[in-house]
N, C-alpha and C. Protein backbone atom coordinates (compact mmCIF):
# COMPACT_ATOMS: atom_id res chain seq x y z
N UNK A 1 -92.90 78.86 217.36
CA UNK A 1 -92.19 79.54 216.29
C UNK A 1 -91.92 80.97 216.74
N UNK A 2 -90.62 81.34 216.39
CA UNK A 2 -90.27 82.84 217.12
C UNK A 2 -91.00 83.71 215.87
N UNK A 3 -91.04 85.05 216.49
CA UNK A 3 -91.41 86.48 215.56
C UNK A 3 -90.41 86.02 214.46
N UNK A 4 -89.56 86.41 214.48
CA UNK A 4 -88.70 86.16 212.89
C UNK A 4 -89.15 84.80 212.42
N UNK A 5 -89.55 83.92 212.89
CA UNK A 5 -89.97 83.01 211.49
C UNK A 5 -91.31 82.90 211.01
N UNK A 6 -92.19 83.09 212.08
CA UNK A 6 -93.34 83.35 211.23
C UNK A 6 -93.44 84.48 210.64
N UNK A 7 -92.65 85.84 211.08
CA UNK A 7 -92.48 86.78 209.38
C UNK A 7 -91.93 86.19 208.27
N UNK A 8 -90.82 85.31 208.55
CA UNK A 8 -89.91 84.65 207.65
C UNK A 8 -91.26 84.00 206.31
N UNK A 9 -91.87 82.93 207.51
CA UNK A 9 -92.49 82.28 206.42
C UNK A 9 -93.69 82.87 205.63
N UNK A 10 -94.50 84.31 206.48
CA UNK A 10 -95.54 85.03 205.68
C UNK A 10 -94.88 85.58 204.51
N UNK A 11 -93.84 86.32 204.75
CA UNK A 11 -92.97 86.79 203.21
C UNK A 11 -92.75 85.36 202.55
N UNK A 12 -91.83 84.66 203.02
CA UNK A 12 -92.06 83.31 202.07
C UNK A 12 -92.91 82.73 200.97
N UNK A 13 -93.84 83.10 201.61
CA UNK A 13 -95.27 82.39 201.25
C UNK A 13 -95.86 83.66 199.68
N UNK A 14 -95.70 85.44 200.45
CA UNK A 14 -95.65 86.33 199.28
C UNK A 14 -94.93 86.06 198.65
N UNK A 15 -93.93 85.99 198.51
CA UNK A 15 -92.86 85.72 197.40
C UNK A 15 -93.06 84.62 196.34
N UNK A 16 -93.54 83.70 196.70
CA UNK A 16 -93.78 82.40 196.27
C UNK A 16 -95.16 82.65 195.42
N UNK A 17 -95.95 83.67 195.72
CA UNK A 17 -97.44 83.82 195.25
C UNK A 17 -98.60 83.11 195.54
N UNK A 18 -97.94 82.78 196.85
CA UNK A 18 -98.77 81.93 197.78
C UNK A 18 -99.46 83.04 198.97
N UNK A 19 -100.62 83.65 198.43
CA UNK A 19 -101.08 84.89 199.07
C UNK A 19 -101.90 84.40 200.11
N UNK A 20 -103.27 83.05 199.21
CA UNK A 20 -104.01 82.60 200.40
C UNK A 20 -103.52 82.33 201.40
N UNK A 21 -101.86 81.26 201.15
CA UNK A 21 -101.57 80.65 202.56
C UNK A 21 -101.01 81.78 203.35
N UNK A 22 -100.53 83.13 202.90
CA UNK A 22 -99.95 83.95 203.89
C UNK A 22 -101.08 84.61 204.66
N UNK A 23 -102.09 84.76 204.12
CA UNK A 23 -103.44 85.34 204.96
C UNK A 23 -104.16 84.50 206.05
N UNK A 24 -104.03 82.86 205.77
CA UNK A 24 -104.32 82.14 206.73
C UNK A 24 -103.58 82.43 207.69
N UNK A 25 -102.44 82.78 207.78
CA UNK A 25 -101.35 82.78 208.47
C UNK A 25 -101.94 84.01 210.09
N UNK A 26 -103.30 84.70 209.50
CA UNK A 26 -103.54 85.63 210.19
C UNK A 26 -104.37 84.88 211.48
N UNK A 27 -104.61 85.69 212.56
CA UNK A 27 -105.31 85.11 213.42
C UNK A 27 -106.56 85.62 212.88
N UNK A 28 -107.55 84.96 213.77
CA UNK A 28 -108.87 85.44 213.47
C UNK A 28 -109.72 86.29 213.72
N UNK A 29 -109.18 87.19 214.67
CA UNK A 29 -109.38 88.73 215.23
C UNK A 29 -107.91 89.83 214.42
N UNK A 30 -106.95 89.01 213.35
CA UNK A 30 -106.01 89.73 212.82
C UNK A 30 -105.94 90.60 212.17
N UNK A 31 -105.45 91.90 212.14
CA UNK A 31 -106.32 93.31 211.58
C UNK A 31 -104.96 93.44 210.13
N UNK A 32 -105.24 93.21 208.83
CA UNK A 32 -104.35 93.89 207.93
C UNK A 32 -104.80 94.98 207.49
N UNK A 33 -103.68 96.32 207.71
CA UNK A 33 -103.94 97.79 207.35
C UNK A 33 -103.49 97.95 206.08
N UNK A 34 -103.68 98.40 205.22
CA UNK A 34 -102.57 99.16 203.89
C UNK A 34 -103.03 100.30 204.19
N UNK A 35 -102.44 101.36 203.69
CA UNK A 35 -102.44 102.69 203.78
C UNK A 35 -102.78 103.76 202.82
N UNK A 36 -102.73 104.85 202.91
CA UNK A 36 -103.46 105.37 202.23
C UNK A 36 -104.73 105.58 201.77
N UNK A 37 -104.63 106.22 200.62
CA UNK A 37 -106.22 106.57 200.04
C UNK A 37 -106.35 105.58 199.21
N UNK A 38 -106.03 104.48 198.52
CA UNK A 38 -106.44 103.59 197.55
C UNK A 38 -107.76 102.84 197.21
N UNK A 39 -108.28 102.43 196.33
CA UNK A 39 -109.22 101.68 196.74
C UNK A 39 -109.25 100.48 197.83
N UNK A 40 -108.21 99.88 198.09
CA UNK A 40 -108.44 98.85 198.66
C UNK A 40 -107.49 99.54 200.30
N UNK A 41 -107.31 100.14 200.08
CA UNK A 41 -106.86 101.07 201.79
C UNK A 41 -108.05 100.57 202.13
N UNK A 42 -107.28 100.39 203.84
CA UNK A 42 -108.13 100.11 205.25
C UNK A 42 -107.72 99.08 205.79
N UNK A 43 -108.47 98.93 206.61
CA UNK A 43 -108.12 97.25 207.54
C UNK A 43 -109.35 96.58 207.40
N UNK A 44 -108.79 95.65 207.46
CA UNK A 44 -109.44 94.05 207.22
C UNK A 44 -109.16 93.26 208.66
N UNK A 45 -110.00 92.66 208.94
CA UNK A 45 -110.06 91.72 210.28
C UNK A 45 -110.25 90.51 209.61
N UNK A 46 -109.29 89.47 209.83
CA UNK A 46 -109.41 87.71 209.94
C UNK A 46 -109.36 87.45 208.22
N UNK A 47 -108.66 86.36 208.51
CA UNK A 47 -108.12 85.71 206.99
C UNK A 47 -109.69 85.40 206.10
N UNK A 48 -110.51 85.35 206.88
CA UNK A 48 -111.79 84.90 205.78
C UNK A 48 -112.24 86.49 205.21
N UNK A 49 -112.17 87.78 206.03
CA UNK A 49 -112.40 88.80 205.54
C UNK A 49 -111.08 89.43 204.15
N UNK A 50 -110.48 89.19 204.85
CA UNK A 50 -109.02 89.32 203.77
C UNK A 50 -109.54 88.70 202.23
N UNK A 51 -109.64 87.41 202.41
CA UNK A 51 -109.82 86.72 201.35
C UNK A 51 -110.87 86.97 200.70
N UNK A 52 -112.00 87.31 201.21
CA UNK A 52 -113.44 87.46 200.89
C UNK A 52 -113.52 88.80 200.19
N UNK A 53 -112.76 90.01 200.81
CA UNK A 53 -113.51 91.06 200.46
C UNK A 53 -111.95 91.73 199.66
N UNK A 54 -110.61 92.01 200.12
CA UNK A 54 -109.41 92.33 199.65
C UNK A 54 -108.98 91.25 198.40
N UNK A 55 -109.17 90.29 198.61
CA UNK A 55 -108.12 89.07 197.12
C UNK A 55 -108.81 89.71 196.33
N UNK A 56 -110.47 89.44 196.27
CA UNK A 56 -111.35 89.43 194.90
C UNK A 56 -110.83 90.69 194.49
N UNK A 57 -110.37 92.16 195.23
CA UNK A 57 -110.64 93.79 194.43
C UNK A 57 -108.86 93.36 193.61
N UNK A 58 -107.83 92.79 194.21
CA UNK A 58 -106.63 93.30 193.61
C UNK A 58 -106.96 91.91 192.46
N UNK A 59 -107.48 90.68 192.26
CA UNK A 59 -107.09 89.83 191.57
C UNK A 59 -107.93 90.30 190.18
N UNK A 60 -108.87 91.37 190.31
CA UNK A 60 -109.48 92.07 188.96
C UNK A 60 -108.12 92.83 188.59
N UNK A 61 -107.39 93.17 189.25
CA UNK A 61 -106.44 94.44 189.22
C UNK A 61 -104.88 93.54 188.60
N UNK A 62 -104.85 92.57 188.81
CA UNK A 62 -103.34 92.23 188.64
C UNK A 62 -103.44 91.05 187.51
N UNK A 63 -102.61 91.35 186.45
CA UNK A 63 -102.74 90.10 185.50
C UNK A 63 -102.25 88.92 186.15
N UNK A 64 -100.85 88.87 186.98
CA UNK A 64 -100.70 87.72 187.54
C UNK A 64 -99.87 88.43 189.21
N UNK A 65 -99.85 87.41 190.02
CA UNK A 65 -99.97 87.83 191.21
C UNK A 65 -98.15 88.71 191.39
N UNK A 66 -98.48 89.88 191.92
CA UNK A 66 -96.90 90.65 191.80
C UNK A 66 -96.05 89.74 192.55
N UNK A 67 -94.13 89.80 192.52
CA UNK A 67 -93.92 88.82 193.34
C UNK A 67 -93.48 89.73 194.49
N UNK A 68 -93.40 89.60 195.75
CA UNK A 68 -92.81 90.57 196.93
C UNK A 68 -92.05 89.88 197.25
N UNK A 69 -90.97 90.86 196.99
CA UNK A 69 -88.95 90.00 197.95
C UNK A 69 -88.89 90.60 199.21
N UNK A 70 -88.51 89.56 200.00
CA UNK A 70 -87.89 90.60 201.49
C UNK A 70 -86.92 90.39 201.01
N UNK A 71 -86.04 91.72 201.74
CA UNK A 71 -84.88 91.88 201.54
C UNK A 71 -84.73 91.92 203.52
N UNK A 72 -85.24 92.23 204.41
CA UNK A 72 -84.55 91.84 205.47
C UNK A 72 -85.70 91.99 206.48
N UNK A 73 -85.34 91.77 207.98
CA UNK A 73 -86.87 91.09 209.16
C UNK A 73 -85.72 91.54 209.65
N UNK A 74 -86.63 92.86 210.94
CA UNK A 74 -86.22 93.27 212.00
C UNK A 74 -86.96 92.85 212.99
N UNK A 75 -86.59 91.95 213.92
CA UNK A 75 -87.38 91.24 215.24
C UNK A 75 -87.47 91.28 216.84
N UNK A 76 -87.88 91.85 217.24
CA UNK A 76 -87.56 91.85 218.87
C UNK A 76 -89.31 91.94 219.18
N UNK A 77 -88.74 91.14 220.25
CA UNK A 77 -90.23 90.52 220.89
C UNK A 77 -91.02 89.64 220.05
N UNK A 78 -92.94 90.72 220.06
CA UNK A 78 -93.80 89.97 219.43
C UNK A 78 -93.93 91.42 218.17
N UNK A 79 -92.56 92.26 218.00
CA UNK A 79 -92.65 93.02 217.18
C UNK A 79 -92.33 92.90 215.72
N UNK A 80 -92.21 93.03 214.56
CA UNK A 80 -91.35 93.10 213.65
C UNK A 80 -91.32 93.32 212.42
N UNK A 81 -89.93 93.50 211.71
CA UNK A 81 -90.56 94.65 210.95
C UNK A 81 -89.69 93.66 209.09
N UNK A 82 -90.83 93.78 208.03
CA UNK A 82 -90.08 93.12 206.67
C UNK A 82 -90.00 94.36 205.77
N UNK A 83 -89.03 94.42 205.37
CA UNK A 83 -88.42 94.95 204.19
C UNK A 83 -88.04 94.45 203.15
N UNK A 84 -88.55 95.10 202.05
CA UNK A 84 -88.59 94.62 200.43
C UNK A 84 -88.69 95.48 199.28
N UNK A 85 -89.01 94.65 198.12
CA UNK A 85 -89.48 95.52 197.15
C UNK A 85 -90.18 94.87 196.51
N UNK A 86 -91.18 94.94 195.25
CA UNK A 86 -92.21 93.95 194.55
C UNK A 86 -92.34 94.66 193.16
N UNK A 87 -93.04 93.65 192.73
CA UNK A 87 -93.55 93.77 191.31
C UNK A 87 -94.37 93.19 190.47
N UNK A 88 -95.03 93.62 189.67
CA UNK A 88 -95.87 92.41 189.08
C UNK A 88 -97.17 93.33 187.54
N UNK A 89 -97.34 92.44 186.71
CA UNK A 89 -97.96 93.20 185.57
C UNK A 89 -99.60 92.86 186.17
N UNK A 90 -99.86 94.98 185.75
CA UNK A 90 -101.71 95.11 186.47
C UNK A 90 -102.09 95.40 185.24
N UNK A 91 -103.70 95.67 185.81
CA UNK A 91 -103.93 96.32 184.73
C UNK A 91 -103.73 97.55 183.93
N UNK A 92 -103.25 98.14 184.40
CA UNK A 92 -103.00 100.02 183.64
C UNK A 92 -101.22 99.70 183.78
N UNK A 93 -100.41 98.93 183.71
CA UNK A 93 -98.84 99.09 183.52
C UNK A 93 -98.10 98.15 184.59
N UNK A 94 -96.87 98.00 184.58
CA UNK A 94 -96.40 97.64 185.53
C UNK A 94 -96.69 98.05 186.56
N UNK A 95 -96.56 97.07 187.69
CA UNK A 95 -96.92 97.79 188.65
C UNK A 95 -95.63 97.26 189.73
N UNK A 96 -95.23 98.08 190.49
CA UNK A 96 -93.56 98.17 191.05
C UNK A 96 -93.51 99.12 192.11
N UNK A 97 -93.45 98.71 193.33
CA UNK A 97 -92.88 98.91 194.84
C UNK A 97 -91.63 98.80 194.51
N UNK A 98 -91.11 99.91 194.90
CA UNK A 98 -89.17 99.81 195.00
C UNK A 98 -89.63 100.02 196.44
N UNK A 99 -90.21 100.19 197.45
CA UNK A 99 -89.64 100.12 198.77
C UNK A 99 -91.63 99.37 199.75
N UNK A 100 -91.23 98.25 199.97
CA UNK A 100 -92.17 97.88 200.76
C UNK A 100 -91.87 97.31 202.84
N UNK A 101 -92.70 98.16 203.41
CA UNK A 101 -92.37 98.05 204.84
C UNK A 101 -93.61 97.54 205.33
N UNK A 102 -93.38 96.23 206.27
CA UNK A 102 -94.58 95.26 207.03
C UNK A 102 -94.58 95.21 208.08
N UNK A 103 -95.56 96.12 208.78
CA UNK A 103 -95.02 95.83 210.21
C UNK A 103 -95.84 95.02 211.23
N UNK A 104 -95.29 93.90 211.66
CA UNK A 104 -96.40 93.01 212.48
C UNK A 104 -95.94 92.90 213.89
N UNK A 105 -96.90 92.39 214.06
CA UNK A 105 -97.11 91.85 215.68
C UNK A 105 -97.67 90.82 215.39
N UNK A 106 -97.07 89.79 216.10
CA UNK A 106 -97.79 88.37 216.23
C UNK A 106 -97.65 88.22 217.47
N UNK A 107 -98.83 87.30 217.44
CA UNK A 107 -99.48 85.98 219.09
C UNK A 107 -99.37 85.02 218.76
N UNK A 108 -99.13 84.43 219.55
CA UNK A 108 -99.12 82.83 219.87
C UNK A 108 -99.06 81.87 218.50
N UNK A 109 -98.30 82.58 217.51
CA UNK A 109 -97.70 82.03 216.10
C UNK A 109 -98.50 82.46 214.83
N UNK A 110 -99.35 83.48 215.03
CA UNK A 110 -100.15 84.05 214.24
C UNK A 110 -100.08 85.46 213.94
N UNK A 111 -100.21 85.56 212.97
CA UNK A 111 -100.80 87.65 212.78
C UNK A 111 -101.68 88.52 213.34
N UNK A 112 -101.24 88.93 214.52
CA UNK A 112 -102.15 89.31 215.39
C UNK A 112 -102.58 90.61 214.32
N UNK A 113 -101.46 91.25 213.71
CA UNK A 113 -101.89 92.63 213.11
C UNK A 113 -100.30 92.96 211.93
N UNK A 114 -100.85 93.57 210.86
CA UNK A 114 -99.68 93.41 210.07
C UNK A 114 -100.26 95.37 209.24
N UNK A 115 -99.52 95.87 209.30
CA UNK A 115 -99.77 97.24 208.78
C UNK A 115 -98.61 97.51 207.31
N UNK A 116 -99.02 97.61 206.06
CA UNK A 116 -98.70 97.20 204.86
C UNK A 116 -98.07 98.82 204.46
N UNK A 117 -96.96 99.10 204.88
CA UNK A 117 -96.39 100.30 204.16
C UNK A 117 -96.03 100.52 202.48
N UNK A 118 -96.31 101.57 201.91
CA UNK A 118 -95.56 101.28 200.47
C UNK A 118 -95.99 102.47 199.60
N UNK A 119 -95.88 103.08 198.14
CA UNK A 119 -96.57 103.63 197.94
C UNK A 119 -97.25 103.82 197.06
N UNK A 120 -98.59 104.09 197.66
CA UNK A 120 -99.97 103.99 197.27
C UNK A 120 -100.05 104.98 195.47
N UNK A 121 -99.38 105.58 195.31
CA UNK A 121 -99.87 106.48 194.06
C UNK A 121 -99.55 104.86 192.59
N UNK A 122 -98.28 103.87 193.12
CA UNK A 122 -97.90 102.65 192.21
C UNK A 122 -99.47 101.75 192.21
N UNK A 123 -99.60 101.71 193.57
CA UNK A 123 -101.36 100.97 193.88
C UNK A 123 -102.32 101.34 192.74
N UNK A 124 -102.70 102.85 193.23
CA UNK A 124 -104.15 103.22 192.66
C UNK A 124 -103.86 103.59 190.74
N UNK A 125 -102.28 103.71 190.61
CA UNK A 125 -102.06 104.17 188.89
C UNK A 125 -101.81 102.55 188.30
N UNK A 126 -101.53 102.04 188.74
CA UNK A 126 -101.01 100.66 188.31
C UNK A 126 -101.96 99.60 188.13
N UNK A 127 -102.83 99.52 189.12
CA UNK A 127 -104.13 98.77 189.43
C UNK A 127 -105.30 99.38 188.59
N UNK A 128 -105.56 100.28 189.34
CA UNK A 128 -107.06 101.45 189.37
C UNK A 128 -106.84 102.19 188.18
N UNK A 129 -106.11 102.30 188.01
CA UNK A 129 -105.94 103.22 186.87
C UNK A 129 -105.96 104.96 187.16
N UNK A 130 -106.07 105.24 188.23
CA UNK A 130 -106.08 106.67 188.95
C UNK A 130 -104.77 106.82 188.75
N UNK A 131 -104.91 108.56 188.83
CA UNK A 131 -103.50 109.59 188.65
C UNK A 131 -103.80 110.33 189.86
N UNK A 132 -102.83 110.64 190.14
CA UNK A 132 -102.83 112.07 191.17
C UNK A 132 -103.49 113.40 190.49
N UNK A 133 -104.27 113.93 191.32
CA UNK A 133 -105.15 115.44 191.01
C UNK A 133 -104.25 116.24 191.27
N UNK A 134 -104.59 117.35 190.40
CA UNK A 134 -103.53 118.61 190.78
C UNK A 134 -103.68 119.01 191.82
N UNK A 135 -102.80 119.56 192.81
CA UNK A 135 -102.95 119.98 194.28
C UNK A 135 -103.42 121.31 193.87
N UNK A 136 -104.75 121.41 194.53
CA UNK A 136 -105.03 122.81 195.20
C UNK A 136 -105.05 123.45 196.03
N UNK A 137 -104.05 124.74 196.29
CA UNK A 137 -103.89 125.29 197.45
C UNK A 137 -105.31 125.47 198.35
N UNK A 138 -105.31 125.46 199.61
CA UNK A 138 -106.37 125.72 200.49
C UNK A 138 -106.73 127.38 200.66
């Protein structure tokens, strides 16, 4: 299976709200990053850690699973990149990505590593129920 279709079918699979099967999809040394400061920011290694320790924190957090659209897969090599947007009702409000960026690398038909762009203030207010602190100058 080339880079563009196994991104093809991991978004597939988000979209559909088929989260477990997109995490299997990872290898077993496969590192997923999200970003930021959120609660659930960091990386995760291998679909049993994903599932084990990341599903359980967002499935307290989301009344039903958000849906994520690609809107397009940039591919060359074992590089590539999904673009979208998502949505879905959490606990503290809607919760709504107008711009989501995935960037993977796959091996040998798997997720070697997938780094989860988007932004985090929709995460931690939408989910968590956190606001942004007033910035204090240094």
């Amino acid at each position: 299976m080339s880079t563009r279709d196994v991104i093809q079918t991991y978004m597939d699979k988000m979209n559909s709200g088929d989260f477990p099967g997109a995490f299997r999809m990872f290898a077993s040394d496969g590192a997923y990053t999200i970003i930021g400061d959120t609660p659930v920011s960091g990386t995760y290694v291998g679909p049993d850690q994903i599932t084990s320790e990341l599903v359980p924190l967002l499935e307290k957090r989301f009344i039903a699973p958000p849906v994520v659209t690609c809107t397009e897969i940039i591919a060359e090599g074992d590089r590539g990149v999904a673009l979208g947007h998502g949505e879905g009702p959490a606990k503290f409000g809607q919760y709504r990505q107008r711009n989501y960026a995935f960037v993977f690398r796959i091996a040998d038909g798997k997720v070697a590593e997938l780094i989860e762009f988007m932004d985090p203030n929709q995460l931690s207010a939408n989910c968590f129920g956190q606001t942004l602190s007033e910035v204090v100058p240094a």
